[in-house]
C-alpha atoms as a PDB file:
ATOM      1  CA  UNK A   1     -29.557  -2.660   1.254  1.00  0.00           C
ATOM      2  CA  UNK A   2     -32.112  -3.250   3.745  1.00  0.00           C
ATOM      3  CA  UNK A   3     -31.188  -0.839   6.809  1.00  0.00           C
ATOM      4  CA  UNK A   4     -33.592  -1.239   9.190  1.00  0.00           C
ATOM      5  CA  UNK A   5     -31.866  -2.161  12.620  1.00  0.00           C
ATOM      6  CA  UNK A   6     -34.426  -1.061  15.341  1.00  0.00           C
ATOM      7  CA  UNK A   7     -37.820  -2.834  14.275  1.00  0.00           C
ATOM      8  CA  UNK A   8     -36.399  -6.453  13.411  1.00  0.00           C
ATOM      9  CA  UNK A   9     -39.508  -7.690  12.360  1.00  0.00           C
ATOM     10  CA  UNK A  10     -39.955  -4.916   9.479  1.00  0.00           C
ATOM     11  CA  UNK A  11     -36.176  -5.668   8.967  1.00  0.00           C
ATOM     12  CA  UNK A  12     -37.116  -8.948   8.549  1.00  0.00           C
ATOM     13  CA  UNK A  13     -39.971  -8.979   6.362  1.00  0.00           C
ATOM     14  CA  UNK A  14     -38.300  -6.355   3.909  1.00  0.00           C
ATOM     15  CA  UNK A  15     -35.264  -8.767   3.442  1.00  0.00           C
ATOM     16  CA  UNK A  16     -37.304 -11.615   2.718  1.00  0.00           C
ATOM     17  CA  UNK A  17     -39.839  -9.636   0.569  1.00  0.00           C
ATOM     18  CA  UNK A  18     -36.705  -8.482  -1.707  1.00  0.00           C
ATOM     19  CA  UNK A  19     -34.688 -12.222  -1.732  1.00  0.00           C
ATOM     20  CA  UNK A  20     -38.709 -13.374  -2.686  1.00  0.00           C
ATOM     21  CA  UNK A  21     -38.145 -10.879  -5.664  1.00  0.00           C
ATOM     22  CA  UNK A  22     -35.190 -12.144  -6.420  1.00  0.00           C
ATOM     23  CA  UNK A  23     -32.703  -9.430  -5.782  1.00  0.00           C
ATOM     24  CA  UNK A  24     -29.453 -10.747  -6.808  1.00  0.00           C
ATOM     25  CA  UNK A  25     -27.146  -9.173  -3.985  1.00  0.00           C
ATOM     26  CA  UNK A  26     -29.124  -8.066  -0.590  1.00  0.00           C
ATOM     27  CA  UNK A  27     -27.178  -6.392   2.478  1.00  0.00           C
ATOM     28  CA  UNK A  28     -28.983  -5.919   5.388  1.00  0.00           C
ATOM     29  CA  UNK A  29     -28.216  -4.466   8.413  1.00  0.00           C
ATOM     30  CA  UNK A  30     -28.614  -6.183  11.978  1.00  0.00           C
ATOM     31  CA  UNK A  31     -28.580  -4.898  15.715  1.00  0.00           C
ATOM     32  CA  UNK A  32     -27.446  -8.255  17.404  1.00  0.00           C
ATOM     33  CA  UNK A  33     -25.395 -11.727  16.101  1.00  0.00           C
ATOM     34  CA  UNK A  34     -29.515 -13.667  16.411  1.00  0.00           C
ATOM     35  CA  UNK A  35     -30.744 -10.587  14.183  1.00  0.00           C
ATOM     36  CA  UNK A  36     -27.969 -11.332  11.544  1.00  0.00           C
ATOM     37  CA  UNK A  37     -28.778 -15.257  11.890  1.00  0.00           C
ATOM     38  CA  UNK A  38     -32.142 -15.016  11.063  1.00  0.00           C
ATOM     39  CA  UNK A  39     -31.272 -12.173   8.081  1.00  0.00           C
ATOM     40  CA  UNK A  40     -29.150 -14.974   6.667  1.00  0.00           C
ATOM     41  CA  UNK A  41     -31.310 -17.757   7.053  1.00  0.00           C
ATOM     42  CA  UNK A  42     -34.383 -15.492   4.881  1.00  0.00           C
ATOM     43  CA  UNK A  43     -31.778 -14.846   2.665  1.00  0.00           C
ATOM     44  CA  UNK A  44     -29.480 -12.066   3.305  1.00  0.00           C
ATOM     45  CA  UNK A  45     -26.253 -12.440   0.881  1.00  0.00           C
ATOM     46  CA  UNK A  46     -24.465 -10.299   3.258  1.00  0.00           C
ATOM     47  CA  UNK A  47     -25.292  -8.769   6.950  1.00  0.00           C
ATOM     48  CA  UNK A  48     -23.323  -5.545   8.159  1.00  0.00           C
ATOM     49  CA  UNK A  49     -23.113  -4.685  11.613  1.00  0.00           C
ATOM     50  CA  UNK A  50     -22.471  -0.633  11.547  1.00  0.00           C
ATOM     51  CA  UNK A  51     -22.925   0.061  15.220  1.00  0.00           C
ATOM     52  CA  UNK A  52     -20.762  -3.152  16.375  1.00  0.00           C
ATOM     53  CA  UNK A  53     -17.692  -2.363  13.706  1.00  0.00           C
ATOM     54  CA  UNK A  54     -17.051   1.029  14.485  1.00  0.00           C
ATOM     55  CA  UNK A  55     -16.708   0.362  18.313  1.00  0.00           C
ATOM     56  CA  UNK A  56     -14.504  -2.314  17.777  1.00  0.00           C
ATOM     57  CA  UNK A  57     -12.462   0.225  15.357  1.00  0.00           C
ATOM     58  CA  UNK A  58     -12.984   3.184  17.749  1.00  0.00           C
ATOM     59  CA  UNK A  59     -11.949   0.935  20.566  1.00  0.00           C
ATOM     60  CA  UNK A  60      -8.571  -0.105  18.726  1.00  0.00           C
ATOM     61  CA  UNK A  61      -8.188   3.786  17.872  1.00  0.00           C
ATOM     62  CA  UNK A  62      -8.027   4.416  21.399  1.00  0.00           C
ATOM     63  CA  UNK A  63      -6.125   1.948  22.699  1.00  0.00           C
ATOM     64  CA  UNK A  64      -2.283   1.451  21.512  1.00  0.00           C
ATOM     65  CA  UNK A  65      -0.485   3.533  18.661  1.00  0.00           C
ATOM     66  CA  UNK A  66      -3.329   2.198  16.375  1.00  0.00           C
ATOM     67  CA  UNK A  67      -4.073   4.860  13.882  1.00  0.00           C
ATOM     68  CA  UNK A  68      -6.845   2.749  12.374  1.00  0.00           C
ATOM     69  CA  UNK A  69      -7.957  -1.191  12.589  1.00  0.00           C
ATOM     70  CA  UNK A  70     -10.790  -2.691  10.081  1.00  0.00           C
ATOM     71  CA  UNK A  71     -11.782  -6.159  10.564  1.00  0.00           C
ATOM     72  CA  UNK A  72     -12.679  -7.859   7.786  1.00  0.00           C
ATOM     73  CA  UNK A  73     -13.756 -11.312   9.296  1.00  0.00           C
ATOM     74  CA  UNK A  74     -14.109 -12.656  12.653  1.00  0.00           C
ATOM     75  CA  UNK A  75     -10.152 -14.092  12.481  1.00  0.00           C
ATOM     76  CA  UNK A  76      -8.296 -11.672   9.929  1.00  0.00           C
ATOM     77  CA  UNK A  77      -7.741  -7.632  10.276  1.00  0.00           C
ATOM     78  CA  UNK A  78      -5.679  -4.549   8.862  1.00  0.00           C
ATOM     79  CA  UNK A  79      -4.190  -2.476  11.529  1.00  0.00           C
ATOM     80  CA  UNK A  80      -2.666   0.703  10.708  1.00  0.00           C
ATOM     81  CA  UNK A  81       0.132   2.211  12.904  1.00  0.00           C
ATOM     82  CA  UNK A  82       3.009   3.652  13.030  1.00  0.00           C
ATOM     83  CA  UNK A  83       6.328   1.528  13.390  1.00  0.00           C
ATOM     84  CA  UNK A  84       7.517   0.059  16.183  1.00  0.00           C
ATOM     85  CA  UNK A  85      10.504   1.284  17.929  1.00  0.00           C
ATOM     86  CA  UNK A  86      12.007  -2.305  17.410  1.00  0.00           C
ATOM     87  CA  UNK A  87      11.805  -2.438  13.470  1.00  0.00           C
ATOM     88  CA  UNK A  88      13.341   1.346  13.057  1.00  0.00           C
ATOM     89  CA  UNK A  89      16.163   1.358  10.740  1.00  0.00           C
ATOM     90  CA  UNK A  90      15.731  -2.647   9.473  1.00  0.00           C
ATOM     91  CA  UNK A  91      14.451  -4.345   6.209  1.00  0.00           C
ATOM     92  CA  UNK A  92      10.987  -6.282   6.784  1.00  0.00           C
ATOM     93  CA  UNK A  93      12.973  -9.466   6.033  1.00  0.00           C
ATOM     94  CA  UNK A  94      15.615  -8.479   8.590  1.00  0.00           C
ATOM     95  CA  UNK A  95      13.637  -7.341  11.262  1.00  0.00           C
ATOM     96  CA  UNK A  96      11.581 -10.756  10.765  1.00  0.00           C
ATOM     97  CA  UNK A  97       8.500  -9.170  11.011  1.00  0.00           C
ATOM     98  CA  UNK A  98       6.108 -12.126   9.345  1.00  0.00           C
ATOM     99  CA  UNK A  99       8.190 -15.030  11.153  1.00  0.00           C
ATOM    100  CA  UNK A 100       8.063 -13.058  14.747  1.00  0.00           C
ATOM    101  CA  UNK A 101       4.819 -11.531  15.103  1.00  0.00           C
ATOM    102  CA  UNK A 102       2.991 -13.952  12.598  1.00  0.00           C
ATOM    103  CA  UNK A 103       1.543 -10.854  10.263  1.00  0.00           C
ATOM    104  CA  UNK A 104       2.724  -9.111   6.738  1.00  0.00           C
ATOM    105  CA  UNK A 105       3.434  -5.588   6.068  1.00  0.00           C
ATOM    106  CA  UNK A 106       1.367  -4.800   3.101  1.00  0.00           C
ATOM    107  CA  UNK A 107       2.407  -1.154   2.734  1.00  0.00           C
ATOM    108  CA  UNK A 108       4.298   1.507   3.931  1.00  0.00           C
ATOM    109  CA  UNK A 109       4.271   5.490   4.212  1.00  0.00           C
ATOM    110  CA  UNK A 110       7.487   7.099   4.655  1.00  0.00           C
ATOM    111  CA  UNK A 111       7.802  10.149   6.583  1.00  0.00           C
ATOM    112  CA  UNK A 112       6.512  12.944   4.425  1.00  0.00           C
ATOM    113  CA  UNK A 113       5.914  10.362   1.333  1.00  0.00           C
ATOM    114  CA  UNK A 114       3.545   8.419  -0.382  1.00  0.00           C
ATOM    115  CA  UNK A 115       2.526   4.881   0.456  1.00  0.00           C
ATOM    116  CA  UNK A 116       4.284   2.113  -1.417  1.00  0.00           C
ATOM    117  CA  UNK A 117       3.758  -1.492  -1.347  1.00  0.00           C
ATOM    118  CA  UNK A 118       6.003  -3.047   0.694  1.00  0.00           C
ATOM    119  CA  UNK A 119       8.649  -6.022  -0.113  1.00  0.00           C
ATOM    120  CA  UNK A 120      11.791  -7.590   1.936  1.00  0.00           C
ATOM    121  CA  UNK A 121      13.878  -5.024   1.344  1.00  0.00           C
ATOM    122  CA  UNK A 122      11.903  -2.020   2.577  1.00  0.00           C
ATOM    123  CA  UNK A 123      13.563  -0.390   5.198  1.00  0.00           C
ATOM    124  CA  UNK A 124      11.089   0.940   7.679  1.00  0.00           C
ATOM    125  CA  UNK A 125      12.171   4.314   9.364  1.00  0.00           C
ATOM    126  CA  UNK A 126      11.386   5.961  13.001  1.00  0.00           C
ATOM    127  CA  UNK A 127       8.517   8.006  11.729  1.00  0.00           C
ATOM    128  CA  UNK A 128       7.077   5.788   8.784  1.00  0.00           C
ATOM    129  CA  UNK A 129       3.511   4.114   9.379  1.00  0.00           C
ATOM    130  CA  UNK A 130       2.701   0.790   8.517  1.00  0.00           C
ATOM    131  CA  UNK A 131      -0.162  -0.700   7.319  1.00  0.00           C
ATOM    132  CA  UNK A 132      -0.161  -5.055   8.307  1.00  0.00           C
ATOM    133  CA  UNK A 133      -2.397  -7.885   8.006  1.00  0.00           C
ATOM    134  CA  UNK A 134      -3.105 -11.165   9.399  1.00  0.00           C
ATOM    135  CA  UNK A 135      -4.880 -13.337  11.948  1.00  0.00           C
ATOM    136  CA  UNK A 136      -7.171 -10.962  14.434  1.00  0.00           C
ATOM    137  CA  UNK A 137      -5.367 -11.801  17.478  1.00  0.00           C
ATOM    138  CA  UNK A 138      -1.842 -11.749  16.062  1.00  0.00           C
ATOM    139  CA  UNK A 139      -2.838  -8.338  14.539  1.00  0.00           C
ATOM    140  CA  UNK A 140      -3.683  -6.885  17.790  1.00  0.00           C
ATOM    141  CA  UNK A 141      -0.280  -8.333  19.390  1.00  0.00           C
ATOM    142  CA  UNK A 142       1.283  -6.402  16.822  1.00  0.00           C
ATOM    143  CA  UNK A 143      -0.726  -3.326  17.887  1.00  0.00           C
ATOM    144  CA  UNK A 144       0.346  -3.318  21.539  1.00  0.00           C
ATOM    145  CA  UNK A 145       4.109  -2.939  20.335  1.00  0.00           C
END
């Protein structure tokens, strides 16, 4: 992991130096979208953007019922929240959650309980939390419920 954000070319030169080396799996760390091209094109298997991440998961935090959002790719995210006042009381296949707001329920904590995975048949309750993925956008539709 090369974590040097604020002097780009040390950043630089230190990922290149250790892809040189051969270093089978190298992570660095980048301040701005040029910074993370030019981390790739020395070499970089994978570049992390700390600063930029948590604001956009801060921002979701703040906005919305979104207890927490992580995106894992420019077009798909997991949003955690707690249910809608439209779904209380229905199954995931009744309520039509996938077919009307385009993302799946992956699991779900009852009131008090544990989380479970969910399937068609859960019925999601007034104070349960959800945990959905899908498509970025279509994530944070789902968020503004």
């Amino acid at each position: 992991m090369i974590a040097i954000g604020t002097d780009l070319e040390s950043s630089i030169l230190a990922t290149s130096l250790v892809v040189d080396q051969g270093v089978p799996r190298v992570w660095a760390k980048a301040i701005t979208r040029a910074h993370g091209r030019i981390l790739e094109r020395v070499g970089a298997h994978r570049v992390v953007f700390p600063e930029r991440d948590m604001g956009v998961r801060v921002a979701h935090m703040l906005v919305g019922r979104t207890i927490d959002y992580i995106q894992l790719d420019e077009g798909f995210a997991l949003l955690e929240r707690p249910t809608p006042g439209e779904l209380h009381g229905q199954t995931l296949q009744g309520a039509e959650v996938r077919k009307r707001y385009g993302v799946t329920v992956v699991c779900v904590r009852p009131d008090g309980g544990a989380w479970t995975f969910a399937t068609a048949d859960t019925v999601v309750g007034e104070r349960d939390v959800l945990v959905v993925a899908g498509e970025r956008r279509l994530v944070e539709r789902f968020a503004r419920l």
